[in-house]
C-alpha atoms as a PDB file:
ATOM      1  CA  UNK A   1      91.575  22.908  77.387  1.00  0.00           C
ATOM      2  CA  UNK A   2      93.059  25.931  74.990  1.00  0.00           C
ATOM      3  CA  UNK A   3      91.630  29.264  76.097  1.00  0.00           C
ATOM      4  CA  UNK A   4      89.272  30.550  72.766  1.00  0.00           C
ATOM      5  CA  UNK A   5      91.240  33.458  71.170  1.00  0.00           C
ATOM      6  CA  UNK A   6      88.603  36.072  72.503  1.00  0.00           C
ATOM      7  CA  UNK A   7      89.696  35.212  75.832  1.00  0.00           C
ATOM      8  CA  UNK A   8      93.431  35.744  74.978  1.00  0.00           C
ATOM      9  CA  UNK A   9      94.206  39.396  74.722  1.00  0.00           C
ATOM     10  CA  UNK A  10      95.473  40.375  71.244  1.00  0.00           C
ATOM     11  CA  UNK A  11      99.483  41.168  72.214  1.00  0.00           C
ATOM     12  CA  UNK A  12      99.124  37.256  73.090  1.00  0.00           C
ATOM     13  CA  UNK A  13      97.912  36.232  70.500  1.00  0.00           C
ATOM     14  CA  UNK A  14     100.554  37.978  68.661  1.00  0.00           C
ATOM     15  CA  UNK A  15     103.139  36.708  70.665  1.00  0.00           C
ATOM     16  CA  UNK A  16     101.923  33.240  69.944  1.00  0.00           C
ATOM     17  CA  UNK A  17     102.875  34.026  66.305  1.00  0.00           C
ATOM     18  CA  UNK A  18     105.382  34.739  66.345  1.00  0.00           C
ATOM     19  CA  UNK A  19     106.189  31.339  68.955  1.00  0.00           C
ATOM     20  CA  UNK A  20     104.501  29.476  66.219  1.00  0.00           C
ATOM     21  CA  UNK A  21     107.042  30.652  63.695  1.00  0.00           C
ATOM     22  CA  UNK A  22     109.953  29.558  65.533  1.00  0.00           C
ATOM     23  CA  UNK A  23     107.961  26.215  66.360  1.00  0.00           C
ATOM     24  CA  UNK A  24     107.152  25.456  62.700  1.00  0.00           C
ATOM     25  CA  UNK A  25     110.745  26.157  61.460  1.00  0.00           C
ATOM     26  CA  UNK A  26     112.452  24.119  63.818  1.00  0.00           C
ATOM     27  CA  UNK A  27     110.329  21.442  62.724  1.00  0.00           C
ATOM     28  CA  UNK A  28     110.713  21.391  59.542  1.00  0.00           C
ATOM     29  CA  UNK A  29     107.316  22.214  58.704  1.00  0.00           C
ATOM     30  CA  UNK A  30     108.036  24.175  55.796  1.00  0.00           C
ATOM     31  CA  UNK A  31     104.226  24.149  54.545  1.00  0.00           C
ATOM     32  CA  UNK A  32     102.455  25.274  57.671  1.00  0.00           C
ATOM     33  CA  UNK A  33     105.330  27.953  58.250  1.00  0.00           C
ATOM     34  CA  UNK A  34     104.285  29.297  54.698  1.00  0.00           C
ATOM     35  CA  UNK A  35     101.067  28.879  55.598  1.00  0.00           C
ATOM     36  CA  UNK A  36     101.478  31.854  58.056  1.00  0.00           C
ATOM     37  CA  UNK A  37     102.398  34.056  55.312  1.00  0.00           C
ATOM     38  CA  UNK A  38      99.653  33.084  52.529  1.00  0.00           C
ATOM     39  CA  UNK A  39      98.095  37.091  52.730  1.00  0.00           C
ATOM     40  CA  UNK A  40     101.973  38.634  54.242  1.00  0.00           C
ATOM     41  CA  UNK A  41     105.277  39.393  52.794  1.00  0.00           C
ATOM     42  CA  UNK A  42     108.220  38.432  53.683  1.00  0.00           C
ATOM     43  CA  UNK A  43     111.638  40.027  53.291  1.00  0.00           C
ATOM     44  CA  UNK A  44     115.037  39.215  54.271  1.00  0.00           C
ATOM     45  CA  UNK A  45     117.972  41.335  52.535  1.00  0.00           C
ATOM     46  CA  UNK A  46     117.414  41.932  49.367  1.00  0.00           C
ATOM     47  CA  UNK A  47     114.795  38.790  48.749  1.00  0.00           C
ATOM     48  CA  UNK A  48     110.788  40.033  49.207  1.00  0.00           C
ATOM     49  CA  UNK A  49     108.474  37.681  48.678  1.00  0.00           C
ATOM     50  CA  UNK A  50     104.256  37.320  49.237  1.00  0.00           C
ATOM     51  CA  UNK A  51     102.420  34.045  49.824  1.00  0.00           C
ATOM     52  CA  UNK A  52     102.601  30.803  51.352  1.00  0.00           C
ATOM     53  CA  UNK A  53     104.022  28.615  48.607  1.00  0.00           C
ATOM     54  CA  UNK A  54     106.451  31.219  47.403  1.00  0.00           C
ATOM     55  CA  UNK A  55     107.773  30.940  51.331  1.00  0.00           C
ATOM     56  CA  UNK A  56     107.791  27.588  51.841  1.00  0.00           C
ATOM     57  CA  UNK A  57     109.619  27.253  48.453  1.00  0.00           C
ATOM     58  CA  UNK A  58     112.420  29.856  49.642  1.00  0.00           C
ATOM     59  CA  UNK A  59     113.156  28.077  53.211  1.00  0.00           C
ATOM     60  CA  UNK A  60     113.007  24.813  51.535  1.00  0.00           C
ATOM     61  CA  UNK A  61     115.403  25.582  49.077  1.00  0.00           C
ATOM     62  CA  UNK A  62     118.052  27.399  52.112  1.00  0.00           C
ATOM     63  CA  UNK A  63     117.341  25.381  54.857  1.00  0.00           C
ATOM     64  CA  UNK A  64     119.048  21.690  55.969  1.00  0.00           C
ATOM     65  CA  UNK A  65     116.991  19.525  57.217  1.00  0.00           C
ATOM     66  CA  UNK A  66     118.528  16.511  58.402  1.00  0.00           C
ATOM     67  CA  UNK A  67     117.801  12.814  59.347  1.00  0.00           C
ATOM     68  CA  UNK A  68     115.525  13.466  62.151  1.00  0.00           C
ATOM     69  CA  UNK A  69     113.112  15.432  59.981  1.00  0.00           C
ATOM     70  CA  UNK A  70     114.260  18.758  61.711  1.00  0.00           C
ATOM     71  CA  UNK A  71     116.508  21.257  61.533  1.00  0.00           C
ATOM     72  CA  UNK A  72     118.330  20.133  64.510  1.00  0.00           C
ATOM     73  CA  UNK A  73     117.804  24.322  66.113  1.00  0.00           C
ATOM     74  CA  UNK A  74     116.379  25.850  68.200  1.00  0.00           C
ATOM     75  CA  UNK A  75     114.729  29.563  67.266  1.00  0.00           C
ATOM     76  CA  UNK A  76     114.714  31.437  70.651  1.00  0.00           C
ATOM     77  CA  UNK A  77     112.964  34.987  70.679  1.00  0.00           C
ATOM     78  CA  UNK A  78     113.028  37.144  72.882  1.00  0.00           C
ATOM     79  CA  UNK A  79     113.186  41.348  73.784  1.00  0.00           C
ATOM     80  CA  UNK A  80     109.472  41.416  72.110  1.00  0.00           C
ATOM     81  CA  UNK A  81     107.955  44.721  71.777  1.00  0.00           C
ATOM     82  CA  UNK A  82     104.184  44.586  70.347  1.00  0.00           C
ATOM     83  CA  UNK A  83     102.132  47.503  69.780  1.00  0.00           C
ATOM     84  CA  UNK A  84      98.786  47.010  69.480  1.00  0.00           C
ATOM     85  CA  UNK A  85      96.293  49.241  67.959  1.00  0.00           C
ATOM     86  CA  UNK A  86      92.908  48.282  68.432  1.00  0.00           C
ATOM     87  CA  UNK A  87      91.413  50.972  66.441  1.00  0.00           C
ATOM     88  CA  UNK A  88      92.196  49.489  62.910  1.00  0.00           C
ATOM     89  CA  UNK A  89      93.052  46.230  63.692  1.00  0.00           C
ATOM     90  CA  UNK A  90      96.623  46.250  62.742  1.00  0.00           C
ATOM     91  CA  UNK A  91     100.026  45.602  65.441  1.00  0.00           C
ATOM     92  CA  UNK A  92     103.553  45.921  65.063  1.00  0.00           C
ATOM     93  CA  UNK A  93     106.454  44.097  67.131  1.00  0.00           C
ATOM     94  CA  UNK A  94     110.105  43.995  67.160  1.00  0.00           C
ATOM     95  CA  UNK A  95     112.271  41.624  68.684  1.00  0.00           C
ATOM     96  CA  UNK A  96     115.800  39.392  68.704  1.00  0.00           C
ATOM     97  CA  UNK A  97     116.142  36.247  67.731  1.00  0.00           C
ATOM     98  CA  UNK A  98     118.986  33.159  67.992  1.00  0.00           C
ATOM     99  CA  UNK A  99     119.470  30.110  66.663  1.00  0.00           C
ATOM    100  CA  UNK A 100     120.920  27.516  68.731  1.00  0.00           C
ATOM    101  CA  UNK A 101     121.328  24.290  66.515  1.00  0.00           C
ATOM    102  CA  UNK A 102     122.999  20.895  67.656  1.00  0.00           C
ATOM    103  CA  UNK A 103     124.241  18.129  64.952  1.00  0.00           C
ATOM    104  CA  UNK A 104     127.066  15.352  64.924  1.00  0.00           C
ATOM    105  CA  UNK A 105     130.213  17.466  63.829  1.00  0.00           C
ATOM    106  CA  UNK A 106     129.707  20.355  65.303  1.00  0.00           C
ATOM    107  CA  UNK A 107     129.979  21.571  69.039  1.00  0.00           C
ATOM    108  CA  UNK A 108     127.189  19.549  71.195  1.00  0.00           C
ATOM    109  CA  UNK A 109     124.959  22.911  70.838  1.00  0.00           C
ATOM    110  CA  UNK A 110     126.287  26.578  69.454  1.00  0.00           C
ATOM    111  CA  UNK A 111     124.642  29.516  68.135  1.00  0.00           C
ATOM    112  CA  UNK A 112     124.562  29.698  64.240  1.00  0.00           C
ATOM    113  CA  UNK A 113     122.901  33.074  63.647  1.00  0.00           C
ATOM    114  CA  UNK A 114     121.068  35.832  65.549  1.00  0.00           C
ATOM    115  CA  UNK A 115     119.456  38.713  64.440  1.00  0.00           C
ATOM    116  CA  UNK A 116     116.152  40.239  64.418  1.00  0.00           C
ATOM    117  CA  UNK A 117     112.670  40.426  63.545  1.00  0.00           C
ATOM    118  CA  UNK A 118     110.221  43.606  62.288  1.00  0.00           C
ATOM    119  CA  UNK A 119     106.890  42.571  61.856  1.00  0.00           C
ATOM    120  CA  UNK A 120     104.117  43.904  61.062  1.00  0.00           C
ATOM    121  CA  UNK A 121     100.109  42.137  61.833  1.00  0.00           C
ATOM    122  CA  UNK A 122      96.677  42.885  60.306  1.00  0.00           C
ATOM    123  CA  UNK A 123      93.307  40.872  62.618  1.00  0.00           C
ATOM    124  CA  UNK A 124      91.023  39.696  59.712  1.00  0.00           C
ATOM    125  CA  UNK A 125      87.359  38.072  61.205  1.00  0.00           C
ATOM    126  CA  UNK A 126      88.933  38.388  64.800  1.00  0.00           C
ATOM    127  CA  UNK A 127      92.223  36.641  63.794  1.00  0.00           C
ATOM    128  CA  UNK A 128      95.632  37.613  64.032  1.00  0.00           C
ATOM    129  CA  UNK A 129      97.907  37.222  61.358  1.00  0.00           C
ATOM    130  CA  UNK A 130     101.130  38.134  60.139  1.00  0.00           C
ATOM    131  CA  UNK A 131     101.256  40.989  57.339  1.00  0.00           C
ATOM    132  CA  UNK A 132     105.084  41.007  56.937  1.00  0.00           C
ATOM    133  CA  UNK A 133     108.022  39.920  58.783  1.00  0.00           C
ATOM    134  CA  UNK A 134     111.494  41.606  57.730  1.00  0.00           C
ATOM    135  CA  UNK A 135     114.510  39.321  58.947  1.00  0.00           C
ATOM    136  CA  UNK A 136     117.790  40.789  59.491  1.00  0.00           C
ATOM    137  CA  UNK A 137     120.659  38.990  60.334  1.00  0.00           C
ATOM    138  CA  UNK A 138     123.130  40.893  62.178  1.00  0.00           C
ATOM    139  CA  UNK A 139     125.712  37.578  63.675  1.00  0.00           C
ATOM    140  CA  UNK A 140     126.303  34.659  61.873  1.00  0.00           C
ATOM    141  CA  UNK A 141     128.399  31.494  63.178  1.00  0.00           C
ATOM    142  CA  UNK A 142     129.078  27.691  61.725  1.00  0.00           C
ATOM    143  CA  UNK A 143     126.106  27.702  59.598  1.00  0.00           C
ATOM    144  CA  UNK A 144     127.126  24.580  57.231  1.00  0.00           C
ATOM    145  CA  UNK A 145     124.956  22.206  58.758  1.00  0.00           C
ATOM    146  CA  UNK A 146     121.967  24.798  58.565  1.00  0.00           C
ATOM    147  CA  UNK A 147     122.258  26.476  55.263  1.00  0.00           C
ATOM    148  CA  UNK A 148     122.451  24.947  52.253  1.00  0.00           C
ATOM    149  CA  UNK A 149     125.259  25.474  50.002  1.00  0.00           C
ATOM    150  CA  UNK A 150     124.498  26.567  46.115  1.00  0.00           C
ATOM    151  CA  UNK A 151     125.099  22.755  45.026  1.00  0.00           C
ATOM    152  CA  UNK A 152     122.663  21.597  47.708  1.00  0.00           C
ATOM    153  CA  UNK A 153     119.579  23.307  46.622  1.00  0.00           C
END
């Protein structure tokens, strides 16, 4: 049986975030990972955007997802930093991230991109959310089979 969230302490609960992200991603579950940002921003380069269904709309519109009904990666993060402060319910982390992604054509498994993550988390009714998430990419590889390309979308 799932511990309740008051028995979790609040950089876990955090952490399991920002798990969930990677989760929901790899899965191809483009409208629960919006769902995470339906009160946050998100921002990666020069794109900022706020809401769930503004989200979802972006990664479906970059993302492959292929026969399986997943994007064939694997989001690993790790090097996580949270900062917690109780006072006024708000957190920050920072971490790495890499994508590890496997398809027919390419290598059996190879990294496609790593990066990482700035985030930023507001608790609302005893609930940890996520009140904006800035991606940078800093190391890209073979990323045809993961991004689309302009005549895809």
């Amino acid at each position: 049986m799932p511990a309740s969230t008051s028995s979790i302490s609040s950089a876990r609960q955090i952490e399991n975030l920002i798990a969930r992200y990677s989760h929901l991603v790899d899965e191809g579950d483009f409208a629960e990972f919006g769902a995470l940002f339906e009160n946050a921003e998100f921002v990666s380069g020069e794109v900022s955007l706020r809401g769930g269904k503004a989200i979802e709309d972006l990664i479906s519109s970059m993302l492959v997802v292929h026969d399986d009904g997943t994007l064939r990666t694997r989001h690993i993060t790790t090097n996580i930093l949270i900062e917690v402060n109780e006072d006024d319910d708000s957190a920050e982390a920072r971490s790495y991230y890499n994508i590890l992604q496997a398809v027919p054509g390419l290598l059996p498994l190879q990294m496609v991109a790593g990066g990482r993550y700035r985030d930023r988390f507001e608790r609302r009714e005893g609930t940890w959310s996520f009140a904006r998430r800035e991606v940078t990419i800093d190391f890209t590889g073979d990323t045809r089979y993961h991004l689309k390309t302009p005549q895809d979308a």
